[in-house]
Structure formats: structure tokens, C-alpha cells
N, C-alpha and C. Protein backbone atom coordinates (compact mmCIF):
# COMPACT_ATOMS: atom_id res chain seq x y z
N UNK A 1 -93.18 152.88 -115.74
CA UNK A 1 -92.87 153.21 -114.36
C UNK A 1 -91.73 154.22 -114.35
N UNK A 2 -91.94 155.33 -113.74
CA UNK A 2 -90.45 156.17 -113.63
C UNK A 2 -89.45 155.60 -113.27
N UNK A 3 -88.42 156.03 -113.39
CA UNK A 3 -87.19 155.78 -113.14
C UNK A 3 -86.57 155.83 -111.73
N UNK A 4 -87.07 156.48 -111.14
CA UNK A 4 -87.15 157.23 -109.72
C UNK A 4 -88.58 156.54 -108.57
N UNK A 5 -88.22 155.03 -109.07
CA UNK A 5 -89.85 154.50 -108.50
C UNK A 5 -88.95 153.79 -107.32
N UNK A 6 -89.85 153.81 -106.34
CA UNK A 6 -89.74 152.96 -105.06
C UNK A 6 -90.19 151.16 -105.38
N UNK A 7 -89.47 150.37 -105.46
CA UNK A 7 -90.04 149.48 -105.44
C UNK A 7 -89.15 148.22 -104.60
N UNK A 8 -90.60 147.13 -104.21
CA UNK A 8 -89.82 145.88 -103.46
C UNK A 8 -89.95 144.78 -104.24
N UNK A 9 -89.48 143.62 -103.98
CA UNK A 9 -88.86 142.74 -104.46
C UNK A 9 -88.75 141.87 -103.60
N UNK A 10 -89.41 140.82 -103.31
CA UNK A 10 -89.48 139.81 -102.34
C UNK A 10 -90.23 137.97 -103.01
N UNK A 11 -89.53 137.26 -101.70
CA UNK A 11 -90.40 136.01 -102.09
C UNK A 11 -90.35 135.91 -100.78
N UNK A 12 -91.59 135.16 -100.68
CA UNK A 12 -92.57 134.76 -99.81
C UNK A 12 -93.29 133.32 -99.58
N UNK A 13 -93.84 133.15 -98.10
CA UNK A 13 -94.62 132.06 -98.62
C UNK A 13 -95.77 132.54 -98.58
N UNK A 14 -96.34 131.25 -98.87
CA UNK A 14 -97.67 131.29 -99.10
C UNK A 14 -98.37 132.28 -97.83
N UNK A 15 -98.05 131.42 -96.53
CA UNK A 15 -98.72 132.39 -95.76
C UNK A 15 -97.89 134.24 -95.38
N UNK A 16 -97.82 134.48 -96.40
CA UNK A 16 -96.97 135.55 -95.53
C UNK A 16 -95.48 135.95 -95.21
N UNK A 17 -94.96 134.59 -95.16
CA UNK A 17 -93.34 135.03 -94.30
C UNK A 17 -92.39 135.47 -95.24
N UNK A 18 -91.65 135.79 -95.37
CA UNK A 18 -90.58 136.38 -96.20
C UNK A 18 -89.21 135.87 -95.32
N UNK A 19 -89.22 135.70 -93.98
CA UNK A 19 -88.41 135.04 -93.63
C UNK A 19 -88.91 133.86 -92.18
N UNK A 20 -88.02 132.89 -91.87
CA UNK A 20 -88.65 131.51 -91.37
C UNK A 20 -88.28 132.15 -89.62
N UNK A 21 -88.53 131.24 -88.31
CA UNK A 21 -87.82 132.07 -87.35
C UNK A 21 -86.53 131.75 -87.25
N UNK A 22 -86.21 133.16 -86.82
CA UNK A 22 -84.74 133.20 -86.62
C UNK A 22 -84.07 134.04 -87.85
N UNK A 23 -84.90 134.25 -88.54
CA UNK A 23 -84.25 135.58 -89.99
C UNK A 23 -83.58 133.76 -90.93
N UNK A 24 -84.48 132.66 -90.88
CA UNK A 24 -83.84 131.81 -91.60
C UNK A 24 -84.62 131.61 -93.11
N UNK A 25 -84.01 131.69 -93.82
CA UNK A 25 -84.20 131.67 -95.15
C UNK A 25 -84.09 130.79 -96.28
N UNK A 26 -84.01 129.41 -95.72
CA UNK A 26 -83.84 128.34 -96.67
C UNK A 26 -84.76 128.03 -97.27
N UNK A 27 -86.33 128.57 -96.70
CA UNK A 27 -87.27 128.08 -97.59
C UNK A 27 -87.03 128.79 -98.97
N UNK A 28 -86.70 129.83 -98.59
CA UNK A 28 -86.08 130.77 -100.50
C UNK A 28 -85.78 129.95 -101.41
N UNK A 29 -85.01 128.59 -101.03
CA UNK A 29 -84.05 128.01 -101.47
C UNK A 29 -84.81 126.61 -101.79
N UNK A 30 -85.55 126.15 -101.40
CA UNK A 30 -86.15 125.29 -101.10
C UNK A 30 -86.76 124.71 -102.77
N UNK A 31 -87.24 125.24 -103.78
CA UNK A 31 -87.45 124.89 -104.91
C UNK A 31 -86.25 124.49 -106.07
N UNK A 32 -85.11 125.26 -105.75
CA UNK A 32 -84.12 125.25 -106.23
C UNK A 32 -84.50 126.29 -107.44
N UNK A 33 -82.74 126.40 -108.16
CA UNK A 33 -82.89 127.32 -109.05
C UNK A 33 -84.07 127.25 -110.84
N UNK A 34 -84.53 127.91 -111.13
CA UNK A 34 -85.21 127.79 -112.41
C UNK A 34 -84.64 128.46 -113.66
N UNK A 35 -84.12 127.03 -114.48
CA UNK A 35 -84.27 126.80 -115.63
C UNK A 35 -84.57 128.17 -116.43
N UNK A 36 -83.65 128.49 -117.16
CA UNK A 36 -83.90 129.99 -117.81
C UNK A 36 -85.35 129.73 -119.12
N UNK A 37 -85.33 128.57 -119.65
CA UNK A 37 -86.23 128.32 -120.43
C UNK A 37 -87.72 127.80 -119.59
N UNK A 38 -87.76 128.18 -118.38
CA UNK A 38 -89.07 127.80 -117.34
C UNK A 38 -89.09 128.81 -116.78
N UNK A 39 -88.67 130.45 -116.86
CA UNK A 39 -88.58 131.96 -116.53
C UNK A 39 -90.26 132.31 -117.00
N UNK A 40 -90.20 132.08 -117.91
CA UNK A 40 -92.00 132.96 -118.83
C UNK A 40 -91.30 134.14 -118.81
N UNK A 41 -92.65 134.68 -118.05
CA UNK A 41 -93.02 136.19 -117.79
C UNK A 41 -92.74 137.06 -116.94
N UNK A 42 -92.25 135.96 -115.75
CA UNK A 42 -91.35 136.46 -114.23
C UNK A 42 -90.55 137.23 -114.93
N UNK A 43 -89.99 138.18 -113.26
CA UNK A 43 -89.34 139.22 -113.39
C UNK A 43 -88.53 138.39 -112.59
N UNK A 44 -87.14 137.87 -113.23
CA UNK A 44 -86.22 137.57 -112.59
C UNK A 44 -85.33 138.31 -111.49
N UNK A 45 -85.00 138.21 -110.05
CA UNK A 45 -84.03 139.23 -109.74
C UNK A 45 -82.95 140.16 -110.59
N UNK A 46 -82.14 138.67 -111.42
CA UNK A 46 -81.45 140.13 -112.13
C UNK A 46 -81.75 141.00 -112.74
N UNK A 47 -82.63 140.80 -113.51
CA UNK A 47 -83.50 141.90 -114.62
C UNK A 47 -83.87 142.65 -113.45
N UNK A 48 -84.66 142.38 -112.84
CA UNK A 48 -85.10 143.44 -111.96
C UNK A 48 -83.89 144.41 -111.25
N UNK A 49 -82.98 143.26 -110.86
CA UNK A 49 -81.51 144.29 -110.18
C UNK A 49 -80.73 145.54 -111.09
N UNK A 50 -80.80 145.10 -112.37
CA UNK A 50 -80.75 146.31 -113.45
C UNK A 50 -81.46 147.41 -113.13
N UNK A 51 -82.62 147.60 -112.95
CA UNK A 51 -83.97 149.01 -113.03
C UNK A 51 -82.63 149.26 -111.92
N UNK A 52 -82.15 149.42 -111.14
CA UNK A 52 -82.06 149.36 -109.61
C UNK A 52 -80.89 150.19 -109.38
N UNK A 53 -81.15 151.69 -108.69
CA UNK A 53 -79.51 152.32 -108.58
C UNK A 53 -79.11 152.45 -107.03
N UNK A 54 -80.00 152.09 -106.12
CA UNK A 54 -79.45 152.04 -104.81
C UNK A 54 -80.63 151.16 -104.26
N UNK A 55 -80.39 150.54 -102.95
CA UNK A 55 -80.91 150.07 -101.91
C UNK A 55 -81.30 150.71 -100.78
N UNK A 56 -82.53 150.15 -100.25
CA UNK A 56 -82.70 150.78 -98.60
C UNK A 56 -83.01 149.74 -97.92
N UNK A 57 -82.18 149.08 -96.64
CA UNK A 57 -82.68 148.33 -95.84
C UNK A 57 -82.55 148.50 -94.69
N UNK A 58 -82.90 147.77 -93.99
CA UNK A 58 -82.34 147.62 -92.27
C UNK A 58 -81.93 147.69 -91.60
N UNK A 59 -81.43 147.31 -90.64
CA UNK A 59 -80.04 146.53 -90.12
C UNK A 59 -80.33 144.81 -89.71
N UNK A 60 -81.50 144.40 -89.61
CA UNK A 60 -81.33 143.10 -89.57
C UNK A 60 -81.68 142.73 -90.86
N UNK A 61 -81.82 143.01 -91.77
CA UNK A 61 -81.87 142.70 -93.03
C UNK A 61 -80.44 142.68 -93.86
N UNK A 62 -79.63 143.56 -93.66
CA UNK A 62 -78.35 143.73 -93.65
C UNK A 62 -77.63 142.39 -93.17
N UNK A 63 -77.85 142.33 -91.90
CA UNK A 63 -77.03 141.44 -90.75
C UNK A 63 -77.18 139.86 -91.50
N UNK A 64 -78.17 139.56 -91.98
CA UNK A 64 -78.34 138.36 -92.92
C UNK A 64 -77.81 138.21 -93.83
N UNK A 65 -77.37 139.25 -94.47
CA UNK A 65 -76.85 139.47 -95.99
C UNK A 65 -75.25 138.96 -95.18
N UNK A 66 -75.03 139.92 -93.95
CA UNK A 66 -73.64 138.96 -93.63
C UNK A 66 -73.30 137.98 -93.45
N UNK A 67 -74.30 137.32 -92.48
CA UNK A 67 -74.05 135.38 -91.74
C UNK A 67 -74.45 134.81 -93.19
N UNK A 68 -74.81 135.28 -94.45
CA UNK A 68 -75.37 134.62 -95.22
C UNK A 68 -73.72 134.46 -96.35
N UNK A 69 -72.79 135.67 -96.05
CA UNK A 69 -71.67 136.11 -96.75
C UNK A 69 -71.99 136.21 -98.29
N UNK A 70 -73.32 136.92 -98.56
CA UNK A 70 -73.31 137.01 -99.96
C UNK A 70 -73.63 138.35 -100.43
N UNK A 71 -73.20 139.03 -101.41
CA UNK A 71 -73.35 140.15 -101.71
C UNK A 71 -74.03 140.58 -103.13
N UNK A 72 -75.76 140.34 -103.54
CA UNK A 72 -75.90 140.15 -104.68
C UNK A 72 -75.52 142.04 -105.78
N UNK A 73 -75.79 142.58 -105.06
CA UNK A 73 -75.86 144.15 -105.11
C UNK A 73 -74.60 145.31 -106.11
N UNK A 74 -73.55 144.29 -106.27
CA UNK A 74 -72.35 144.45 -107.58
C UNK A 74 -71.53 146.35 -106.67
N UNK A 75 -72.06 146.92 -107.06
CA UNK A 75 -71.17 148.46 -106.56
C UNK A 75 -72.80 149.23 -106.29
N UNK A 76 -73.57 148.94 -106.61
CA UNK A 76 -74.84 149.99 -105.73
C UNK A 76 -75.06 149.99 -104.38
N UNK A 77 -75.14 151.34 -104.44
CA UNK A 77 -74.90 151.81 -102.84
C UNK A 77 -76.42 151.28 -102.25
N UNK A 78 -76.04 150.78 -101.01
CA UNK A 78 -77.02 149.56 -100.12
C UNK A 78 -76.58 151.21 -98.88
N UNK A 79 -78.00 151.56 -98.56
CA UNK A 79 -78.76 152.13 -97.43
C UNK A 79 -78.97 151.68 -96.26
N UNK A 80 -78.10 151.21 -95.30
CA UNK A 80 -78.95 150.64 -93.94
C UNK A 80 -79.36 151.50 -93.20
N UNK A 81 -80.43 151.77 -92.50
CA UNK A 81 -80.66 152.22 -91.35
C UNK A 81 -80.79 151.45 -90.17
N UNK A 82 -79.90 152.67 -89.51
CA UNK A 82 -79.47 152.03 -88.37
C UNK A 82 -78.89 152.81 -87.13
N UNK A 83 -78.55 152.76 -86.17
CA UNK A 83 -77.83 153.60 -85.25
C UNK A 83 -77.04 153.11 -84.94
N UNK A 84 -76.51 152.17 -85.17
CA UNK A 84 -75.65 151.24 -84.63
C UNK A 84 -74.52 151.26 -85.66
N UNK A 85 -73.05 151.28 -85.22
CA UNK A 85 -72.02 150.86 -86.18
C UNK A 85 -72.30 149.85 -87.26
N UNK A 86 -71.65 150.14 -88.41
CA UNK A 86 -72.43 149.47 -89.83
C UNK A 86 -71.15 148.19 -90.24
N UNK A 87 -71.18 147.23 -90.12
CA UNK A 87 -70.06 145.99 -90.05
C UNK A 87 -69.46 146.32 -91.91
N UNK A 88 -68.68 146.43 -92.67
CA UNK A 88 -68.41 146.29 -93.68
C UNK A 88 -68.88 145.00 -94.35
N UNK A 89 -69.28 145.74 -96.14
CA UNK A 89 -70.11 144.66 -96.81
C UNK A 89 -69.47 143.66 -97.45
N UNK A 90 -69.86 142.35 -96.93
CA UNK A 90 -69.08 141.43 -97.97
C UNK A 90 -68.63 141.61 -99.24
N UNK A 91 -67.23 141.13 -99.61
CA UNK A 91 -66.99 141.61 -101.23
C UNK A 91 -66.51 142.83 -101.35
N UNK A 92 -66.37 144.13 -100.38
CA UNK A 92 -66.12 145.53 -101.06
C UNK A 92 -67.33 145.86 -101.02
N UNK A 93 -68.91 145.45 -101.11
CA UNK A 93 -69.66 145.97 -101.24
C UNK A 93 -70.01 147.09 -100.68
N UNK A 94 -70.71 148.10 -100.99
CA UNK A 94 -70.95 149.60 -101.16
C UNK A 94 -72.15 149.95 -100.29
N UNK A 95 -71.95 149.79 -98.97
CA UNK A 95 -72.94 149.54 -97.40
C UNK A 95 -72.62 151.40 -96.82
N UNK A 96 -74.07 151.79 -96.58
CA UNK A 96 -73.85 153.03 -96.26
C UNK A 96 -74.78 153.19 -94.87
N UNK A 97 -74.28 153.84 -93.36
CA UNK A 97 -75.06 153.71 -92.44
C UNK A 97 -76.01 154.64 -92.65
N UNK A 98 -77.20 154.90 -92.29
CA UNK A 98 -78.28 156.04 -92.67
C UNK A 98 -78.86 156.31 -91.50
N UNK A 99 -79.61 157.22 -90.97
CA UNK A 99 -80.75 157.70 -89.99
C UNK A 99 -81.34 158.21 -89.98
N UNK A 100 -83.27 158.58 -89.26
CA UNK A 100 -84.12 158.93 -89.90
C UNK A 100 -85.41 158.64 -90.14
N UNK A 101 -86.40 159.37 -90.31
CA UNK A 101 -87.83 158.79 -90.47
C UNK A 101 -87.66 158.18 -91.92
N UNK A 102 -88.78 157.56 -92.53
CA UNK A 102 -88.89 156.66 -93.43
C UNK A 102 -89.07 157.67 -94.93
N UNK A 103 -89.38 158.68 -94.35
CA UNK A 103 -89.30 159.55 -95.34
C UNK A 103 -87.64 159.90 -95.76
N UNK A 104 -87.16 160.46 -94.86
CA UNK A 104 -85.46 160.98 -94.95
C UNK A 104 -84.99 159.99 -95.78
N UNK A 105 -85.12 158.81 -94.99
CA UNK A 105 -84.21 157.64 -95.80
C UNK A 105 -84.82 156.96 -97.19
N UNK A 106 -85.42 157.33 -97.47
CA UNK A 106 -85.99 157.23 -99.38
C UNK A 106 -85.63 158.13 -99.69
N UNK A 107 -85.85 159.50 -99.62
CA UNK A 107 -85.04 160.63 -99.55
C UNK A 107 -83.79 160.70 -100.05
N UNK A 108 -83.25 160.02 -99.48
CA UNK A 108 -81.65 159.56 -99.63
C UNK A 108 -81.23 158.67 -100.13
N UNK A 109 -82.01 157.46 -100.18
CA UNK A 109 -82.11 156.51 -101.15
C UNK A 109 -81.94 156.99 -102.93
N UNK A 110 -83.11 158.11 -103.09
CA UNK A 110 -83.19 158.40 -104.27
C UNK A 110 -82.45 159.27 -104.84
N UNK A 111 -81.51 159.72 -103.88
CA UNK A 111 -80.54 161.05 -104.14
C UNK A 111 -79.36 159.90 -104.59
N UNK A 112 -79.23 159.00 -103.98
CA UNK A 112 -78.04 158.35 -104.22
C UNK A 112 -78.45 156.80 -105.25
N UNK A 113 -79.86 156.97 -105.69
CA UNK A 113 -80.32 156.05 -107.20
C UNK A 113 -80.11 157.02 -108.11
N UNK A 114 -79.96 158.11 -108.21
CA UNK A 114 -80.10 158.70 -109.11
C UNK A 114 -80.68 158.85 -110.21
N UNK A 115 -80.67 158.63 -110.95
CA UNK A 115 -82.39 158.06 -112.12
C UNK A 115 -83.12 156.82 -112.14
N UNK A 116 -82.37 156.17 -111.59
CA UNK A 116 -82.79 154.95 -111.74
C UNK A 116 -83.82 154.33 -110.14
N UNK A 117 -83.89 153.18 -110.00
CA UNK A 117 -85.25 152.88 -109.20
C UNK A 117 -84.51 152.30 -107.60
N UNK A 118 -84.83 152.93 -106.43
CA UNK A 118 -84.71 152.75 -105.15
C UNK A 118 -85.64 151.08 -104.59
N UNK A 119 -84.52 150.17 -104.32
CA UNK A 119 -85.35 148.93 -103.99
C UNK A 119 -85.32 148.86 -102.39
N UNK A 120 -86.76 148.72 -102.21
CA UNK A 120 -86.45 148.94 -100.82
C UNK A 120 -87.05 147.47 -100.41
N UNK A 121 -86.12 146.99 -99.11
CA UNK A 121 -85.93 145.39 -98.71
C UNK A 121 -85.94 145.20 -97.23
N UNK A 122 -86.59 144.18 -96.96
CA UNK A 122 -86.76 144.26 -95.35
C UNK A 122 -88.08 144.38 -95.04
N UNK A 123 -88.62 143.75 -94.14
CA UNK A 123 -90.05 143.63 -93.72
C UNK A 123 -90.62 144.95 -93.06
N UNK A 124 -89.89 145.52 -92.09
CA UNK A 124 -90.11 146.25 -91.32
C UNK A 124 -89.78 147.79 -92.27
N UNK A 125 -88.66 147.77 -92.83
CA UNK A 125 -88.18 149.16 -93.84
C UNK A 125 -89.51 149.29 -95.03
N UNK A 126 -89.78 147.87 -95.89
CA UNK A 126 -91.10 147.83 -96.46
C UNK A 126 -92.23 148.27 -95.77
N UNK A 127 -93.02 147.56 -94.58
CA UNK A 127 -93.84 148.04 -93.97
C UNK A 127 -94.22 149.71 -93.82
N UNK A 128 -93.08 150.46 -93.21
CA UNK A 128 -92.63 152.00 -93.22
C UNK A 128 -93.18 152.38 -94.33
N UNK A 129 -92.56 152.49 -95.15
CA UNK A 129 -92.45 152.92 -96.57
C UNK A 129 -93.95 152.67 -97.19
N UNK A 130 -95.11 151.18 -97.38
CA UNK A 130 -95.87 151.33 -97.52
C UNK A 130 -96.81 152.21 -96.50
N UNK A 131 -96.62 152.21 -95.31
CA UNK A 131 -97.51 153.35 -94.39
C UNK A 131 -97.45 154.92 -95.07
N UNK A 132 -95.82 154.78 -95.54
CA UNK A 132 -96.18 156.39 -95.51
C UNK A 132 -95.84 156.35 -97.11
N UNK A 133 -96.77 155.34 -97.77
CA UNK A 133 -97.02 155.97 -99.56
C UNK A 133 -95.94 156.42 -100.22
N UNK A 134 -95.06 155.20 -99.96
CA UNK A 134 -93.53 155.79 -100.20
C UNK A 134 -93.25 154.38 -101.74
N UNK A 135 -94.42 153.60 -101.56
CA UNK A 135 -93.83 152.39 -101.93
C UNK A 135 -94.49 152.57 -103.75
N UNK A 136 -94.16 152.50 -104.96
CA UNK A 136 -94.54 152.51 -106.24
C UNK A 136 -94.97 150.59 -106.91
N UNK A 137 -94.23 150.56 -106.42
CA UNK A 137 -94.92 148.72 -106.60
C UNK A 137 -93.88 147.69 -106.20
N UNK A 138 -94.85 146.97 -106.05
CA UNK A 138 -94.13 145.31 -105.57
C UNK A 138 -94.27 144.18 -106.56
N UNK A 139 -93.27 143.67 -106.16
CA UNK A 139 -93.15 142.42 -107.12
C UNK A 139 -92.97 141.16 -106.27
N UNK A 140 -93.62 140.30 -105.66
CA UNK A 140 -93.96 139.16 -104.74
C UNK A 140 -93.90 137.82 -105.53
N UNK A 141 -92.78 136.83 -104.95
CA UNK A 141 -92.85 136.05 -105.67
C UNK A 141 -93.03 134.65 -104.35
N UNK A 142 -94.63 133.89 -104.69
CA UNK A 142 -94.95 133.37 -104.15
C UNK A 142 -94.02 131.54 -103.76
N UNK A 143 -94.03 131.23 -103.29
CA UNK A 143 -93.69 130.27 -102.98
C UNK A 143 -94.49 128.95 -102.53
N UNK A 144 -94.21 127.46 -103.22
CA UNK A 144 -95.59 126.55 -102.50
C UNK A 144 -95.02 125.91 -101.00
N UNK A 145 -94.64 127.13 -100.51
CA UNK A 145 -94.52 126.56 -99.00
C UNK A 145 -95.34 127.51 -97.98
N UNK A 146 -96.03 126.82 -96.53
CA UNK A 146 -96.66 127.21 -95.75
C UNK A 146 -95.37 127.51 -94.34
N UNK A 147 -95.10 128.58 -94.19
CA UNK A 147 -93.96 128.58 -93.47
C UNK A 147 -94.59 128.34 -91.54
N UNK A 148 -95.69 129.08 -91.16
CA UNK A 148 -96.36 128.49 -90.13
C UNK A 148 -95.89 129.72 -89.63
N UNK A 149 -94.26 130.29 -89.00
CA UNK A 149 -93.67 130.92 -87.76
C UNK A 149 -92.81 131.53 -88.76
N UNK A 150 -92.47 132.77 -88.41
CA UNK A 150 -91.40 133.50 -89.13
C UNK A 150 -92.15 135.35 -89.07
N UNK A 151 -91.57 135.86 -90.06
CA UNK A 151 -91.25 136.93 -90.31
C UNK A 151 -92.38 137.67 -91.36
N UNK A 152 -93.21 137.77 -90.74
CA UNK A 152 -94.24 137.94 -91.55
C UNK A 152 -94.18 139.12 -92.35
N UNK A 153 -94.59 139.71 -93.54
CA UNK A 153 -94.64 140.68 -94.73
C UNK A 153 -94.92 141.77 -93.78
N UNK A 154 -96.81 141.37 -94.13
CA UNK A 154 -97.68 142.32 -93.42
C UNK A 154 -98.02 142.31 -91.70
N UNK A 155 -97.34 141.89 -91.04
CA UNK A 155 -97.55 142.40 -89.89
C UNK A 155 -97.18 143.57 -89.39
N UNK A 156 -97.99 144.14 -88.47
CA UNK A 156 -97.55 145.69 -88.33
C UNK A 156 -97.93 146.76 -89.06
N UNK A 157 -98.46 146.04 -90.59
CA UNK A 157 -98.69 147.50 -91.53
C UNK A 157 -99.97 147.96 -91.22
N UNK A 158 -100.03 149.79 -90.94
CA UNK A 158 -101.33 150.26 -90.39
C UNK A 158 -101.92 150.88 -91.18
N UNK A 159 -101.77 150.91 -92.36
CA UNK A 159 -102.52 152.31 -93.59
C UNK A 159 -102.71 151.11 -94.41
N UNK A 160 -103.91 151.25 -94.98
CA UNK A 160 -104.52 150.20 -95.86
C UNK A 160 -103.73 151.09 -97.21
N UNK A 161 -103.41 150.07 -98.37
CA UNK A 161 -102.90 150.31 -99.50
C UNK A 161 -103.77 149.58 -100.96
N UNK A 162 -104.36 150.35 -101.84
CA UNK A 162 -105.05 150.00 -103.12
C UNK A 162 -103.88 149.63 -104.03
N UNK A 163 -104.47 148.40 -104.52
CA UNK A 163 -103.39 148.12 -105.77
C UNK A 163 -103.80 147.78 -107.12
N UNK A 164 -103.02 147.84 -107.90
CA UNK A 164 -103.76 147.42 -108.98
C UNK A 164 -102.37 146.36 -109.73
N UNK A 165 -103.07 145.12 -109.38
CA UNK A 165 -102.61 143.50 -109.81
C UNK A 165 -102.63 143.66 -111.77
N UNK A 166 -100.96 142.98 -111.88
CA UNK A 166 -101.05 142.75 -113.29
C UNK A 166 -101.31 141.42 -113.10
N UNK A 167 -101.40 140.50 -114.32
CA UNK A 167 -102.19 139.07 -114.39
C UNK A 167 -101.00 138.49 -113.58
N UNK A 168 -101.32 137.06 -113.02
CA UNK A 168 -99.99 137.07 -111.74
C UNK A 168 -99.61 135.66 -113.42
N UNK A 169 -98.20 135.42 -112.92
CA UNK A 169 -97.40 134.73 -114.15
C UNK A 169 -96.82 133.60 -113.10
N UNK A 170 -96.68 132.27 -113.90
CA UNK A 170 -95.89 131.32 -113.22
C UNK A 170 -94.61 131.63 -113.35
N UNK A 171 -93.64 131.16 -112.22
CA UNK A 171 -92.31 131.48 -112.47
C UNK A 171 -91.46 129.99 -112.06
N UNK A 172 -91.12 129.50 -113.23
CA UNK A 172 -90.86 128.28 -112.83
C UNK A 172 -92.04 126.98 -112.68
N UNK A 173 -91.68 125.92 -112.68
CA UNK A 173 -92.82 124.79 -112.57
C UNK A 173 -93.48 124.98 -110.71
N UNK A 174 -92.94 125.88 -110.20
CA UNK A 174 -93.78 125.49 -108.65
C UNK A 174 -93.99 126.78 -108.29
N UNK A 175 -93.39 128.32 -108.56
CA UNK A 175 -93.98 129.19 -108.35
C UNK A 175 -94.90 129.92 -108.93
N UNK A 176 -95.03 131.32 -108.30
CA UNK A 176 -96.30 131.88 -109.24
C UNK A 176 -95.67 133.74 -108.15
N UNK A 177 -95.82 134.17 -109.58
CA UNK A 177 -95.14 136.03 -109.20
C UNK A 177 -96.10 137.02 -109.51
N UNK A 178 -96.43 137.68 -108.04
CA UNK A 178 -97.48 138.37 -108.22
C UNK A 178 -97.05 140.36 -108.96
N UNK A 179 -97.33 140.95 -109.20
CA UNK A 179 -96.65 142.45 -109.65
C UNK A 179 -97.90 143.37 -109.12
N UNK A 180 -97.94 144.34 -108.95
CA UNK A 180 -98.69 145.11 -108.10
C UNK A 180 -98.36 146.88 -108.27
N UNK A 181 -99.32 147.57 -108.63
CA UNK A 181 -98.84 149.10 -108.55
C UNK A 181 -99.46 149.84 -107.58
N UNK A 182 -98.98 150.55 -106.74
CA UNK A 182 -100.30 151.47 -105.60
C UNK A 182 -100.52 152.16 -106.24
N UNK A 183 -102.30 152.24 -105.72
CA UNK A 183 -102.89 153.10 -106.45
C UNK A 183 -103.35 154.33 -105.60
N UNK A 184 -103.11 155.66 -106.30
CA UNK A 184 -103.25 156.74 -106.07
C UNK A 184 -103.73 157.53 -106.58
């Protein structure tokens, strides 16, 4: 994969949600952490947070990262778009306001990843980005919960997208992580 790849990074449930209503997120949490010797083949966040030289998200994707007060992101510059005044990132973290079609702001994303890989986060910033063939692959990590109401992945997305599925890997005794490349 280049270095310069667009990619997301999410867990999910089963049906869909990535987040519960209300931007609530405990089902994330809900299996608890896994055992480094019950990893396999998963692509752990951190490994994955390595490939990773900047962020692009939201602003309510952002806004969670605040009420949540956690900052996993170390000094890479985090992308919000937004129009709205940008609240400073927990920790010192490295929060930049942005504006713009979905193009501009990958754009800028990748000017400020610099060789390395643009993670782009957020349902709605994802959505964008897969419409306009912005997205290089996903990495979906399923969850055995049925969330019912929430924040669905794919709602909204209007351009059908071809993929091509690596074998999906258990991650942990209760999940299962899907990896995905668009195909073009």
C-alpha cells in the first residue's frame, strides 16, 4: 500500500453502527481489552496508528474525542473540518481547524501526512471521501453486538464502491476484523 494511502479504521457493530445514539460509544468497550497473545492477525490500532502521519475528521467526531478527554493521536496533526471555532485538543494535542470540499481536505490531510498514510475518521468525513474515491482501504473491526439505533457507517453513502476483501481474521476470542482495498 503506498505510503500516501487514505485509509479508515473503525469498529463497528454488527449491524452497522460505529456509534450508539447520542455519539455513545461504550459498545467499543463492551468486550474489553484483548490479550496481546489473542491479537492473531488483527491489525491492532497501534500498529495501525504507526502507518499514520495525520488525521481527518469532523467536528462531531472531534467533539467526542473531547467529552471522552482522550487523546490517542501522540503529536500528529488531527484535521477537523469545520466552521466553527476548534476547542483545543486534550493533552497539547495537535487539532487543526480545516474547510472545504472533501477533496481540499484530503488534500491537506496529505500535505500535512507527509509520506506516510492520512486516516480518515468519522462517519460522515468517511462517507465523503468514499463518494468521491478518496478512500484506499478500510480496516472494520466487527463487533458481536447488534446496536439497533445509532450512527450508522453506511448511511448516506451514494456511489457504490468495489472491494477486494483480504481473508477476514479473528481479533480476540469475540471479534472478527474485516480489511478491504477499493478497487479501481
Amino acid at each position: 500500500m503506498p505510503s500516501s494511502a487514505v485509509r479508515v479504521y473503525l469498529g463497528c457493530s454488527l449491524d452497522g453502527c460505529i456509534a450508539g445514539p447520542d455519539h455513545d460509544l461504550s459498545f467499543l468497550e463492551s468486550v474489553g481489552p484483548v490479550p496481546e497473545d489473542e491479537r492473531g492477525d488483527a491489525l491492532t490500532f497501534e500498529l495501525f496508528l504507526e502507518s499514520v502521519g495525520a488525521l481527518l475528521m469532523g467536528r462531531r467526531t472531534y467533539q467526542v474525542l473531547l467529552d471522552y478527554g482522550v487523546w490517542p493521536y501522540g503529536d500528529r496533526p488531527v484535521l477537523v473540518a469545520t466552521h466553527h471555532p476548534l476547542p483545543d485538543a486534550p493533552g497539547g494535542g495537535d487539532a487543526r481547524r480545516v474547510e472545504g470540499d472533501i477533496a481540499t481536505l484530503v488534500a491537506a490531510a496529505r500535505a500535512a501526512a507527509g509520506d506516510r498514510a492520512v486516516y480518515v475518521d468519522g462517519g460522515d468525513i468517511v462517507r465523503q471521501a468514499l463518494d468521491a474515491d478518496l478512500v484506499d482501504d478500510l480496516c472494520l473491526t466487527i463487533l458481536p453486538v447488534v446496536v439497533g439505533r445509532g450512527i450508522r457507517l453506511w448511511d448516506g453513502l451514494v456511489q457504490r464502491r468495489d472491494l477486494e476483501f483480504d481473508a477476514p481474521v479473528r481479533y480476540g476470542p469475540h471479534m472478527v476484523q474485516l480489511r478491504a482495498r477499493v478497487r479501481r
